[in-house]
Structures are given as C-alpha cells and as structure tokens.
Protein backbone atom coordinates (compact mmCIF):
# COMPACT_ATOMS: atom_id res chain seq x y z
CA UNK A 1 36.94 -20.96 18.88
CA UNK A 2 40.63 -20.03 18.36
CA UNK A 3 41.26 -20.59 22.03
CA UNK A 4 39.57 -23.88 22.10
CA UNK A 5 41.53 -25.04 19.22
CA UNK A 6 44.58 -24.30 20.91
CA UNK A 7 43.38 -26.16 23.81
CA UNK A 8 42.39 -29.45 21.85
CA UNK A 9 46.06 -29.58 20.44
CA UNK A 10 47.26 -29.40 24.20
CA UNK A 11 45.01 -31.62 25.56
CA UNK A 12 45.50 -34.30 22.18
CA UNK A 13 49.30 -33.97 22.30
CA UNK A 14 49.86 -34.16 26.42
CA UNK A 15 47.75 -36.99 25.78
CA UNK A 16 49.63 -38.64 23.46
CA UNK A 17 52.49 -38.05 25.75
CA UNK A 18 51.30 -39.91 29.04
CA UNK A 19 50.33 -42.85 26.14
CA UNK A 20 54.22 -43.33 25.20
CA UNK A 21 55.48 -42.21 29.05
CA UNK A 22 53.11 -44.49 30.59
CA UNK A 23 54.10 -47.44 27.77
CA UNK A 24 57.71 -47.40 28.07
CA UNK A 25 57.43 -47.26 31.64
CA UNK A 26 55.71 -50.46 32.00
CA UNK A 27 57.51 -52.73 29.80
CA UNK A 28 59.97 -54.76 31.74
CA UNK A 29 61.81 -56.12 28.73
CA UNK A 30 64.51 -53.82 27.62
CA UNK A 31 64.01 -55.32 24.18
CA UNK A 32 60.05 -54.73 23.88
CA UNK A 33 60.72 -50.78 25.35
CA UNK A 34 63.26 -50.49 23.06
CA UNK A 35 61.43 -51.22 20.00
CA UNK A 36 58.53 -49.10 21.21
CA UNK A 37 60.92 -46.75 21.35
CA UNK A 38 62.03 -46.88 18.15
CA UNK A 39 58.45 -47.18 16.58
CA UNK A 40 57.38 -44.08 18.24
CA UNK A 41 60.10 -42.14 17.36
CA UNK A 42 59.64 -43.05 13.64
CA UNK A 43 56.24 -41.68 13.78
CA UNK A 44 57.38 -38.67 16.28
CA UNK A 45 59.42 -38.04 13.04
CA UNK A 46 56.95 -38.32 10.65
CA UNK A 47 55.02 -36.13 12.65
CA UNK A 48 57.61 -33.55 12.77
CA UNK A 49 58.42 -33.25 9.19
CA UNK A 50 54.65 -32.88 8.29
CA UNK A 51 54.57 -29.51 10.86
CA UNK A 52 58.26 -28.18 9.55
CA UNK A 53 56.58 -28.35 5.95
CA UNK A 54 53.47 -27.14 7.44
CA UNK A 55 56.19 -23.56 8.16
CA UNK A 56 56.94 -23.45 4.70
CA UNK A 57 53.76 -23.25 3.39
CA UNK A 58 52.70 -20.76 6.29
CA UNK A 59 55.69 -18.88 4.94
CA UNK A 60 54.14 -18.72 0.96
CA UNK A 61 50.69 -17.84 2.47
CA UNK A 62 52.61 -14.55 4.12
CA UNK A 63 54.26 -13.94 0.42
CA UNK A 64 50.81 -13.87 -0.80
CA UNK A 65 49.05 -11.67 1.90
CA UNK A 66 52.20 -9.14 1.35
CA UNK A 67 51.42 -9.33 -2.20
CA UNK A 68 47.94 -8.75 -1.91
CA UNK A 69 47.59 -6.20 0.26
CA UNK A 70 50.19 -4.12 -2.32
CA UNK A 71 47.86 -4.89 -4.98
CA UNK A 72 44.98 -4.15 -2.80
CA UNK A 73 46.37 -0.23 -2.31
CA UNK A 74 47.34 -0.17 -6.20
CA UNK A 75 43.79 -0.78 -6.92
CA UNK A 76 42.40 1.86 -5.08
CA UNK A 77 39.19 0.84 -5.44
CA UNK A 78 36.90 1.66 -2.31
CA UNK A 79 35.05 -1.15 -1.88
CA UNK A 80 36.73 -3.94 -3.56
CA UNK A 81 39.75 -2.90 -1.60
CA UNK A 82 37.87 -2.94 1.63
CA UNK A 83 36.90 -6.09 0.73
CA UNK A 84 40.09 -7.65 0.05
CA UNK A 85 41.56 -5.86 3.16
CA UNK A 86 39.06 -7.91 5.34
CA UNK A 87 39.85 -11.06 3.30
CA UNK A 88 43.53 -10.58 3.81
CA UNK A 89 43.02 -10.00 7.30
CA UNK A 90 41.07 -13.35 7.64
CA UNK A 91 44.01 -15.27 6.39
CA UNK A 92 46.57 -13.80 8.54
CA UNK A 93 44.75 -14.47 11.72
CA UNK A 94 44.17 -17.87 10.48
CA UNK A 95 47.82 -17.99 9.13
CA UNK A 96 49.22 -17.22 12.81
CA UNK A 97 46.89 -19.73 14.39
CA UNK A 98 47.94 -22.34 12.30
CA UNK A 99 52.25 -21.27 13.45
CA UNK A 100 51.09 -21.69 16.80
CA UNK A 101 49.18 -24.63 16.55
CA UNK A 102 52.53 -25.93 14.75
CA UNK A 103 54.52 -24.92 17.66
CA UNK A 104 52.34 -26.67 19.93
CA UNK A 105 52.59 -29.67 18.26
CA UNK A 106 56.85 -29.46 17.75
CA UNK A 107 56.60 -28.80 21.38
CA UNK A 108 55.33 -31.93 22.44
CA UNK A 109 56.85 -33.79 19.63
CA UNK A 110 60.19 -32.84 20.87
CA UNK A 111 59.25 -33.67 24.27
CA UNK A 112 58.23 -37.38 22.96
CA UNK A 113 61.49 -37.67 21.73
CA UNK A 114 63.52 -37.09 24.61
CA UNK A 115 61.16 -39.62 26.56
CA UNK A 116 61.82 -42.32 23.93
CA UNK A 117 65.75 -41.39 23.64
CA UNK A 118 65.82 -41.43 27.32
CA UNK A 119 63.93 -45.03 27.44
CA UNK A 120 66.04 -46.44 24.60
CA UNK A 121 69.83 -45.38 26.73
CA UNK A 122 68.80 -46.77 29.99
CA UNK A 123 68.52 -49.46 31.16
C-alpha cells in the first residue's frame, strides 16, 4: 500500500504537470499564457504552503513519538509498554510516509513553477 501511495502522488502530480506544460504551450496569446501563468502559480503557492505546514506538524508528531517512547520505558510495564511500542512504531512509519509524500509533492510543485516562470519571461 505504501508503495502504491507513493506512486498515485507521482502519477497525480506528473499529471498535473503535462496539464499546465501542455496549456501554456498552446496558447498563442502572450496575454492569455501569461495569466495562466499567473493563476497557476497562485495555486502552485497555495499548494506549497499547505505541504511546508504539513513539515511542521510532521515535526510535533516526532516531539510526541520521542516523548512517548520515554514515557513508554518509564512505565515499565510489560505489556502496556509493548503495546505502546507497536503504536509508536505505527506512527513513525506513517509519519515518514507522509515527509515523503510531502517531498513528492514540493518536487513537482517546484517544477510547475519554473514552467510557469519560464512561460511568463518569454516570449
């Protein structure tokens, strides 16, 4: 599943990529391409605010697994601390998988953003 997640944010964002490629490279008005442009950077930007904040929160999650997992060896107790070790574990693997899927999207994002730049200083 992890690896098919990772391959639907690939797939989603190259996709969205040939959309604003293939877009700016068939208007003939510089005026029309330009305000594509624009309009796709705004949202390229919107985009890459959400997944920068999406880093700090990733950040507070590895506060709390750190935390946990020094409460979890306070406790000492066997089985709730087994317990808690697996839970703890959970969250990190899903707390990495979220980074990357992150990075993928920045990735692209930034990508989208030279495109548009590069539509918007040409002519």
């Amino acid at each position: 599943m992890k690896i098919l997640g990772y391959v639907y944010r690939v797939v989603s964002n190259f996709a969205f990529l040939a959309l604003v490629y293939y877009s700016l490279n068939f208007m003939e008005k510089y005026q029309h391409r330009a305000i594509i442009a624009i309009l796709v950077l705004v949202y390229a930007s919107m985009r890459g605010v959400s997944a920068l904040r999406s880093f700090y929160f990733f950040q507070k999650i590895e506060r709390l697994e750190l935390e946990a997992r020094r409460l979890a060896g306070v406790a000492g107790e066997a089985g709730a601390a087994a317990s808690r070790r697996h839970v703890v574990s959970d969250v990190a693997v899903l707390r990495r998988d979220g980074e990357m899927k992150s990075y993928i999207d920045l990735f692209f994002l930034a990508m989208v953003v030279l495109i548009c730049i590069a539509k918007i200083v040409t002519n």
